[in-house]
C-alpha atoms as a PDB file:
ATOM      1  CA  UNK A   1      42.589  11.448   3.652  1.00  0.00           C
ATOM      2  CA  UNK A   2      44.071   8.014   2.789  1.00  0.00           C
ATOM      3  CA  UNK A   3      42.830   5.566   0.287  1.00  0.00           C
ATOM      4  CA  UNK A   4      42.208   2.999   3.169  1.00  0.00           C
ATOM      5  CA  UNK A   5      39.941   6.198   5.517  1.00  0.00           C
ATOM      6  CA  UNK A   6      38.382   6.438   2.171  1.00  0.00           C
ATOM      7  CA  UNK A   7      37.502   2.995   1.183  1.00  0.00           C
ATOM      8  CA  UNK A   8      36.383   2.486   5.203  1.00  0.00           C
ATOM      9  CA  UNK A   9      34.156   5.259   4.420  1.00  0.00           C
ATOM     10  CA  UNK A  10      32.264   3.880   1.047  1.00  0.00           C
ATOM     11  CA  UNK A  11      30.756   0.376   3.259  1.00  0.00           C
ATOM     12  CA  UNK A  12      29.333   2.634   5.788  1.00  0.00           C
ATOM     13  CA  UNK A  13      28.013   5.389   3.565  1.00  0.00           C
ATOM     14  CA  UNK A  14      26.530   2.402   0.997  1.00  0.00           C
ATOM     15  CA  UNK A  15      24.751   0.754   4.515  1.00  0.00           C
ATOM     16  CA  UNK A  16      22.999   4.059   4.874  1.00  0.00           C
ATOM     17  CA  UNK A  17      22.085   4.595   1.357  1.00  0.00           C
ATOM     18  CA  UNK A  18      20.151   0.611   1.723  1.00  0.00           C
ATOM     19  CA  UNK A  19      18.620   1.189   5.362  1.00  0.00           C
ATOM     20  CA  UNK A  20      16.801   4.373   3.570  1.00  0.00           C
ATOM     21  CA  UNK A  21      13.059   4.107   4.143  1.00  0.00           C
ATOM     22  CA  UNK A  22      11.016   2.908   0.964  1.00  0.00           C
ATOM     23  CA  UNK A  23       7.163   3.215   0.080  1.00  0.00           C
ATOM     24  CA  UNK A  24       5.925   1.411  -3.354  1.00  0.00           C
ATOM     25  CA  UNK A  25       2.549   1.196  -4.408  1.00  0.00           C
ATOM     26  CA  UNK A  26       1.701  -2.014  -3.318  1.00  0.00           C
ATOM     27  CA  UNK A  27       2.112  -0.256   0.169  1.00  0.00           C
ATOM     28  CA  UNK A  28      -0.036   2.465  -0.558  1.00  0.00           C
ATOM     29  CA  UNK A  29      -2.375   0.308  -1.762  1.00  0.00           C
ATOM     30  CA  UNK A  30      -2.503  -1.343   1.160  1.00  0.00           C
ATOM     31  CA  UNK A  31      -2.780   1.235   3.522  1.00  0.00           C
ATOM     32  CA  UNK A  32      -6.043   2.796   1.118  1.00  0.00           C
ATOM     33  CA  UNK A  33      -7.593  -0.806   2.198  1.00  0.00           C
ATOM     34  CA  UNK A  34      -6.403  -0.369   5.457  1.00  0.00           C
ATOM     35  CA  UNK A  35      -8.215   2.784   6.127  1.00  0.00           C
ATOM     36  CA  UNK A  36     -11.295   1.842   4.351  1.00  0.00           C
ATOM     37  CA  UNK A  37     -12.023  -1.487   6.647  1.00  0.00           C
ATOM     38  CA  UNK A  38     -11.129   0.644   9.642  1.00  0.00           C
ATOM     39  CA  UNK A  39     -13.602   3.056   8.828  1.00  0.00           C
ATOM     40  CA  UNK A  40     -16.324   0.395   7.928  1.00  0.00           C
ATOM     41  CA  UNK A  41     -15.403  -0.739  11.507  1.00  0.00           C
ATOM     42  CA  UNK A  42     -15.709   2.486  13.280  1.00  0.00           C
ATOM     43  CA  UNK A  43     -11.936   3.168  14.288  1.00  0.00           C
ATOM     44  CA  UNK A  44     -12.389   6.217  14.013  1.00  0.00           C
ATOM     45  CA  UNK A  45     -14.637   8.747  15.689  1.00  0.00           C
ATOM     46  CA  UNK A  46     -16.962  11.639  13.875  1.00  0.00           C
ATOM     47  CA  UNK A  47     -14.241  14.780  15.312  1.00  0.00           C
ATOM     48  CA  UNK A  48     -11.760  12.764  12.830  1.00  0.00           C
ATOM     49  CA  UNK A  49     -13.649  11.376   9.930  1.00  0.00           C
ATOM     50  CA  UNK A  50     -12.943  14.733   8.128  1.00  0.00           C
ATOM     51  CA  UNK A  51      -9.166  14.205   8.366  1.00  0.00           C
ATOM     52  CA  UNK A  52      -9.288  10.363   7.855  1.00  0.00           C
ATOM     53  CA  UNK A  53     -11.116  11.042   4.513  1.00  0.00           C
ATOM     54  CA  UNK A  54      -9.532  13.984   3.616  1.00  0.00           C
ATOM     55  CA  UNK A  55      -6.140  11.610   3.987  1.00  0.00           C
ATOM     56  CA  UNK A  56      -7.903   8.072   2.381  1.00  0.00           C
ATOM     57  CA  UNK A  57      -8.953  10.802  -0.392  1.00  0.00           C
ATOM     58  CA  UNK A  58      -5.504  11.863  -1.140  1.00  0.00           C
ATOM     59  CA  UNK A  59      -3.902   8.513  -1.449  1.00  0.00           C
ATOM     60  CA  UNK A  60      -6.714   7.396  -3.684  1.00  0.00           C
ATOM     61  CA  UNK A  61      -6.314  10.268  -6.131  1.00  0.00           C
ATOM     62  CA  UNK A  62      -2.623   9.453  -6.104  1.00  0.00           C
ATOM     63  CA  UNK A  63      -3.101   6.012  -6.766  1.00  0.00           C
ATOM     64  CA  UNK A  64      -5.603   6.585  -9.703  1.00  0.00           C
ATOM     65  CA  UNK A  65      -3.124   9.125 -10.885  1.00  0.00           C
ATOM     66  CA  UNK A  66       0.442   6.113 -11.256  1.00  0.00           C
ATOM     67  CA  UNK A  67      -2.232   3.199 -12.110  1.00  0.00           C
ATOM     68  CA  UNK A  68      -2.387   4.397 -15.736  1.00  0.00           C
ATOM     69  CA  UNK A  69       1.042   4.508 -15.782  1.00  0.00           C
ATOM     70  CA  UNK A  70       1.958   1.086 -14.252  1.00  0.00           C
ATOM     71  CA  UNK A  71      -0.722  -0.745 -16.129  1.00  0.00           C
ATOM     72  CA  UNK A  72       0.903   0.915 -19.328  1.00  0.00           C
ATOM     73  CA  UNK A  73       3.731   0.244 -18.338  1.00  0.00           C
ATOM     74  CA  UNK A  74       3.615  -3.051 -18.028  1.00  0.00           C
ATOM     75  CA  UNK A  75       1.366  -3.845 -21.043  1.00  0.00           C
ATOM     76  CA  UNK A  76       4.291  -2.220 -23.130  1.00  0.00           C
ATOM     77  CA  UNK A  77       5.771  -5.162 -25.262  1.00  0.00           C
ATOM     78  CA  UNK A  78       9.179  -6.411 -24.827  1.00  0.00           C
ATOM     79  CA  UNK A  79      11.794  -5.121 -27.105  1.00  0.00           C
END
Protein backbone atom coordinates (compact mmCIF):
# COMPACT_ATOMS: atom_id res chain seq x y z
CA UNK A 1 0.00 0.00 0.00
CA UNK A 2 1.19 3.58 -0.69
CA UNK A 3 1.86 6.27 1.78
CA UNK A 4 -0.98 8.41 0.16
CA UNK A 5 -3.81 4.83 0.41
CA UNK A 6 -2.40 4.96 3.83
CA UNK A 7 -2.72 8.45 4.96
CA UNK A 8 -6.46 8.38 3.05
CA UNK A 9 -7.04 5.63 5.36
CA UNK A 10 -6.04 7.34 8.96
CA UNK A 11 -9.11 10.45 8.39
CA UNK A 12 -11.62 7.82 7.85
CA UNK A 13 -10.55 5.32 10.47
CA UNK A 14 -10.06 8.54 13.14
CA UNK A 15 -14.03 9.63 11.99
CA UNK A 16 -15.05 6.23 13.21
CA UNK A 17 -13.04 6.11 16.28
CA UNK A 18 -15.12 9.92 17.25
CA UNK A 19 -18.73 8.80 15.95
CA UNK A 20 -18.25 5.79 18.67
CA UNK A 21 -21.22 5.80 21.03
CA UNK A 22 -20.44 7.31 24.61
CA UNK A 23 -22.36 6.93 28.06
CA UNK A 24 -20.93 9.11 31.19
CA UNK A 25 -22.47 9.30 34.38
CA UNK A 26 -24.25 12.29 34.10
CA UNK A 27 -26.28 10.12 31.53
CA UNK A 28 -26.85 7.42 33.75
CA UNK A 29 -27.83 9.60 36.17
CA UNK A 30 -30.25 10.85 34.21
CA UNK A 31 -31.83 7.98 32.96
CA UNK A 32 -32.08 6.59 37.06
CA UNK A 33 -34.37 9.94 37.28
CA UNK A 34 -35.88 9.14 34.23
CA UNK A 35 -37.19 5.85 35.28
CA UNK A 36 -38.10 6.86 38.70
CA UNK A 37 -40.68 9.83 37.51
CA UNK A 38 -41.99 7.37 34.94
CA UNK A 39 -42.75 4.97 37.44
CA UNK A 40 -44.28 7.59 39.91
CA UNK A 41 -46.40 8.30 36.76
CA UNK A 42 -47.49 4.86 35.96
CA UNK A 43 -45.58 4.23 32.54
CA UNK A 44 -45.30 1.22 33.22
CA UNK A 45 -47.71 -1.61 33.88
CA UNK A 46 -47.60 -4.35 36.97
CA UNK A 47 -46.40 -7.51 34.16
CA UNK A 48 -43.18 -5.08 33.90
CA UNK A 49 -42.53 -3.42 37.17
CA UNK A 50 -40.31 -6.47 38.05
CA UNK A 51 -38.00 -5.80 35.08
CA UNK A 52 -38.20 -1.94 35.31
CA UNK A 53 -36.92 -2.26 38.95
CA UNK A 54 -34.83 -4.98 38.54
CA UNK A 55 -33.11 -2.52 35.67
CA UNK A 56 -33.58 1.11 37.86
CA UNK A 57 -31.93 -1.28 40.65
CA UNK A 58 -28.92 -2.07 38.67
CA UNK A 59 -28.04 1.36 37.52
CA UNK A 60 -28.46 2.62 41.04
CA UNK A 61 -26.04 0.11 42.55
CA UNK A 62 -23.68 1.09 39.77
CA UNK A 63 -23.96 4.57 40.38
CA UNK A 64 -23.44 4.26 44.24
CA UNK A 65 -20.58 2.01 43.34
CA UNK A 66 -18.29 5.22 40.81
CA UNK A 67 -19.85 8.09 43.20
CA UNK A 68 -17.16 7.36 45.82
CA UNK A 69 -14.80 7.42 43.33
CA UNK A 70 -15.73 10.66 41.45
CA UNK A 71 -16.41 12.59 44.59
CA UNK A 72 -12.78 11.43 45.64
CA UNK A 73 -11.67 12.10 42.85
CA UNK A 74 -12.40 15.32 42.55
CA UNK A 75 -11.82 16.39 46.20
CA UNK A 76 -8.13 15.19 45.54
CA UNK A 77 -5.95 18.45 45.73
CA UNK A 78 -4.13 19.80 42.86
CA UNK A 79 -0.54 18.94 42.54
Amino acid sequence: MSENQEQAQMPEQAVEAAQQPQLSINDLQNLRSIVDTAVRRGAFGANEMSAVGAAYDRVNAFLNAVAPQTDAASQTPAA
